[in-house]
Protein backbone atom coordinates (compact mmCIF):
# COMPACT_ATOMS: atom_id res chain seq x y z
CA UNK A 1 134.99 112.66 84.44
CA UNK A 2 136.87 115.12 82.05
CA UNK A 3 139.42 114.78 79.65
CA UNK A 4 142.89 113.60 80.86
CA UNK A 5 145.15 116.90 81.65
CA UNK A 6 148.19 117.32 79.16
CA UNK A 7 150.94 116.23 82.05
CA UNK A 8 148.49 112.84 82.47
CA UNK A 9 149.04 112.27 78.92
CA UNK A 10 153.02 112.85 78.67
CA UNK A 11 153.33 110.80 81.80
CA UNK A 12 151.30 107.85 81.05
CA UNK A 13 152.20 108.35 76.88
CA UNK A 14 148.49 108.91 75.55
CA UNK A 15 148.57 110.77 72.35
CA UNK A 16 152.28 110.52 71.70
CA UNK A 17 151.74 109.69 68.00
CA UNK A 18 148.98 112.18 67.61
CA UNK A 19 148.82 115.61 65.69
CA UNK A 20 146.50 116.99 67.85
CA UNK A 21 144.19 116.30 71.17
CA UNK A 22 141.40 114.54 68.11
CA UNK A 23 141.76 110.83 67.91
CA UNK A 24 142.16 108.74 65.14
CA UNK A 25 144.77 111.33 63.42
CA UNK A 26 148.67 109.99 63.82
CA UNK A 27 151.65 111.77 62.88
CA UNK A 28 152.52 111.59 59.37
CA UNK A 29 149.39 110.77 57.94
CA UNK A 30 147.91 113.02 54.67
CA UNK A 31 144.97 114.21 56.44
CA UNK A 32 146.37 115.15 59.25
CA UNK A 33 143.81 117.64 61.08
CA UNK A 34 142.12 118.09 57.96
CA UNK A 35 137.74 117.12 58.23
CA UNK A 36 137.72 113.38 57.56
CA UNK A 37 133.54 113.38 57.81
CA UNK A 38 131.43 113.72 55.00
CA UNK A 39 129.42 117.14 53.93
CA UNK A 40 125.53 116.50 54.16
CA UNK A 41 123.98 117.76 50.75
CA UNK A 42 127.36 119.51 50.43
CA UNK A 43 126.10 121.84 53.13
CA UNK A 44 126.98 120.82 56.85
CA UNK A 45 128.37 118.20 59.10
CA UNK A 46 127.27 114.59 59.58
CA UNK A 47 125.86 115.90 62.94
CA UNK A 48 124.04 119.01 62.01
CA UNK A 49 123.23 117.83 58.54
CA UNK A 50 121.01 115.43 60.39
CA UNK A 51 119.94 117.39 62.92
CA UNK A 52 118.74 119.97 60.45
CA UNK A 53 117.38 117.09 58.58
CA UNK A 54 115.25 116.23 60.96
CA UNK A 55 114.31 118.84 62.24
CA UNK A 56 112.83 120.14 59.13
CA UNK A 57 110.99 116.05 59.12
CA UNK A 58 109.19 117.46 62.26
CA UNK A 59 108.15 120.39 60.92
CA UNK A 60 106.64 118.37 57.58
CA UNK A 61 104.82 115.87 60.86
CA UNK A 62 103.74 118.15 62.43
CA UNK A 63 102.07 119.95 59.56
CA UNK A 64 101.07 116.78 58.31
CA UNK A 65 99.24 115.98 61.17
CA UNK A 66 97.65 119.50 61.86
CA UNK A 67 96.19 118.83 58.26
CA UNK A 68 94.98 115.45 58.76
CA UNK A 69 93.57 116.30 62.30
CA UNK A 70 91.45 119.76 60.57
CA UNK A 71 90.40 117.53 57.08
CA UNK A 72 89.69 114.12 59.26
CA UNK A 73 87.32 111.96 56.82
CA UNK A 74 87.73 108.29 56.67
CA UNK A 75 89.10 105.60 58.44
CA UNK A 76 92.40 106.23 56.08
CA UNK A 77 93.16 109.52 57.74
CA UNK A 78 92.79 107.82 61.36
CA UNK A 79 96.06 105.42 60.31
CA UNK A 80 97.42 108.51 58.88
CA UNK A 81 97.19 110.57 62.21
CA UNK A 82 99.12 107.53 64.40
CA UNK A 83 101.69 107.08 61.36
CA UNK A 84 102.95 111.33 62.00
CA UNK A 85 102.67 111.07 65.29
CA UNK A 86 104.58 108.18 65.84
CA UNK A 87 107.09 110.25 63.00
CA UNK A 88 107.11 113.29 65.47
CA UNK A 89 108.37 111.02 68.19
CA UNK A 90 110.70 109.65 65.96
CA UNK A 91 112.21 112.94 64.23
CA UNK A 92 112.53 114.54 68.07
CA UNK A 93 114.78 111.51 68.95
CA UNK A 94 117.01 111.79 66.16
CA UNK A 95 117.04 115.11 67.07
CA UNK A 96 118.47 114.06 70.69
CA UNK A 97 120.97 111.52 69.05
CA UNK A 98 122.33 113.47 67.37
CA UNK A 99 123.25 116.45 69.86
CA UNK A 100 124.42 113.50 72.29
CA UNK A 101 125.98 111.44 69.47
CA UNK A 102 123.68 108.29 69.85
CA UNK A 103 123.56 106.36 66.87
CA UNK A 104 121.47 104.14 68.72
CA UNK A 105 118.50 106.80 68.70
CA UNK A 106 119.37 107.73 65.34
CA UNK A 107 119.65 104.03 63.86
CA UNK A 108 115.66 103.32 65.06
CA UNK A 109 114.54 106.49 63.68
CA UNK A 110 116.12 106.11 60.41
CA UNK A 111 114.42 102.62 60.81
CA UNK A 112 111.36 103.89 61.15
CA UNK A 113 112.11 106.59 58.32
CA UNK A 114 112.85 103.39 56.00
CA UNK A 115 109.34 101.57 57.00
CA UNK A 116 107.07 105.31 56.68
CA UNK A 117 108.98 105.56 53.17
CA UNK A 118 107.87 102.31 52.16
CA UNK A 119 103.84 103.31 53.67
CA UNK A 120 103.82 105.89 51.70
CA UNK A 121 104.99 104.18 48.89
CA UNK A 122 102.40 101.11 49.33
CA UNK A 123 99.98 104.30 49.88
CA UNK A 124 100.40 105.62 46.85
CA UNK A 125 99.93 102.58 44.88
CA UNK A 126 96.82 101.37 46.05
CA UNK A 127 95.17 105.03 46.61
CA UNK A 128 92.59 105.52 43.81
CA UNK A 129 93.96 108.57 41.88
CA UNK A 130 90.42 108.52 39.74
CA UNK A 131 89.14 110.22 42.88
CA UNK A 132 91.67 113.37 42.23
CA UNK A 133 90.59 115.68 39.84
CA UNK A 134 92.88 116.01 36.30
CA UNK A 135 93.42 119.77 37.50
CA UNK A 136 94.74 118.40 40.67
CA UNK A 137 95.87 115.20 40.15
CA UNK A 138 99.48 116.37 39.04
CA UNK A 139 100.13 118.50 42.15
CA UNK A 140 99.04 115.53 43.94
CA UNK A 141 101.90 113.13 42.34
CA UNK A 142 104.42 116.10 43.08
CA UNK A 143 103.22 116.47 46.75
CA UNK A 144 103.95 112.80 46.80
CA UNK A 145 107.13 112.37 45.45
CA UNK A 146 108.74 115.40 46.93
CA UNK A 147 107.80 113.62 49.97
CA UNK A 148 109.51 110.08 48.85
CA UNK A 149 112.40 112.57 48.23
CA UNK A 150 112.79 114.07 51.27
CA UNK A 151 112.22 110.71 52.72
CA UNK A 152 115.11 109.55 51.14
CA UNK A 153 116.94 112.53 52.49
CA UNK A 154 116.58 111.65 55.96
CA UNK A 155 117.52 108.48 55.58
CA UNK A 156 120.73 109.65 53.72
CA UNK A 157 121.55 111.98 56.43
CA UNK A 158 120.77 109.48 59.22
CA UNK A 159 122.76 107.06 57.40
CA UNK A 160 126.33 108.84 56.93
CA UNK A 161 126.08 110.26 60.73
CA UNK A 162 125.55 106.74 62.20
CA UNK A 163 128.11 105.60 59.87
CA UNK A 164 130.76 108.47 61.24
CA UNK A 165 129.56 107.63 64.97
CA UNK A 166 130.43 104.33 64.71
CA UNK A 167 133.61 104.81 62.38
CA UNK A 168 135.08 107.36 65.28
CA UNK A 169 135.27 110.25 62.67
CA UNK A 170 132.04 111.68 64.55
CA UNK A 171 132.38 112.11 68.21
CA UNK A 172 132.07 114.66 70.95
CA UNK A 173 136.35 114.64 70.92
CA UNK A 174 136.39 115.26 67.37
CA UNK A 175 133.62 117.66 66.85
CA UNK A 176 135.68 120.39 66.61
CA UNK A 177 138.05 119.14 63.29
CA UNK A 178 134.47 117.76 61.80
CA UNK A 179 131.86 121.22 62.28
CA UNK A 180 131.34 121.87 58.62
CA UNK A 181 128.21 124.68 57.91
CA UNK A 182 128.48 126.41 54.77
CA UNK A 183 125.71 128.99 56.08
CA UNK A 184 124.57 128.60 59.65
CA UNK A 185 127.37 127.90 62.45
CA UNK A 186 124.85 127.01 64.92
């Protein structure tokens, strides 16, 4: 079922202290059909901020795993092919959340995001970095903590869209005060 027709809403006296067809903006008010949402790393939406994200989560998986799958070793890299796998799964339904405004979807993911973060993190610690090379060893530290980073990213990004969702700044009705891109109107 559609949105109710403008002679619905006169005659039943929906919207009457509105601005505009958006919800949550009444007459009078300073911000009145200004973006109410926050900017993702100053860049895009709540919405495609985490969409992009994500998206970009996947790619890091799915590389990930590709890697792991070609290098596989030890028992370590079996845990560490189920851990970005289950990720891929994870990023792709963030992915869907967020183009069908879900928080739901988004909420486990970022979940899931907050337990792989903390993985890697117990990872790190107990992996024995006398096995890495003193040429290597600081790439290795970077490779891990741009990781943590982006990590922390995701959950960020995850974080302020379920927060819009379920504030009603983010929503399929008010999509079109909130779209934000400072590069890519996708």
């Amino acid at each position: 079922m559609g949105r109710p027709t403008k002679n619905y809403q006169k005659q039943h006296h929906l919207n009457q202290n509105m601005v505009d067809d958006t919800p949550l903006i009444a007459k009078g008010e300073p911000n009145r059909g200004k973006k109410q949402g926050h900017r993702v790393l100053c860049c895009c939406d709540s919405r495609k901020g985490t969409m992009l994200v994500n998206l970009v989560a996947l790619i890091l998986s799915i590389l990930g795993l590709v890697s792991v799958s070609i290098n596989y070793k030890n028992t370590g890299d079996y845990w560490a092919i189920v851990i970005l796998s289950i990720s891929v799964l994870f990023w792709l339904s963030v992915v869907w959340g967020a183009l069908r405004y879900h928080r739901c979807a988004v909420f486990i993911a970022m979940l899931w995001a907050i337990a792989s973060l903390v993985l890697i993190i117990i990872g790190t610690v107990q992996y024995d970095w006398d096995t890495v090379s003193e040429e290597d060893k600081p790439y290795s530290i970077a490779g891990v903590t741009i990781l943590m980073v982006w990590w922390l990213v995701v959950i960020y990004a995850d974080a302020v869209f379920i927060s819009e969702v379920s504030n009603g700044i983010m929503s399929p009705e008010t999509h079109s005060r909130e779209k934000y891109s400072c590069c890519c109107n996708v």
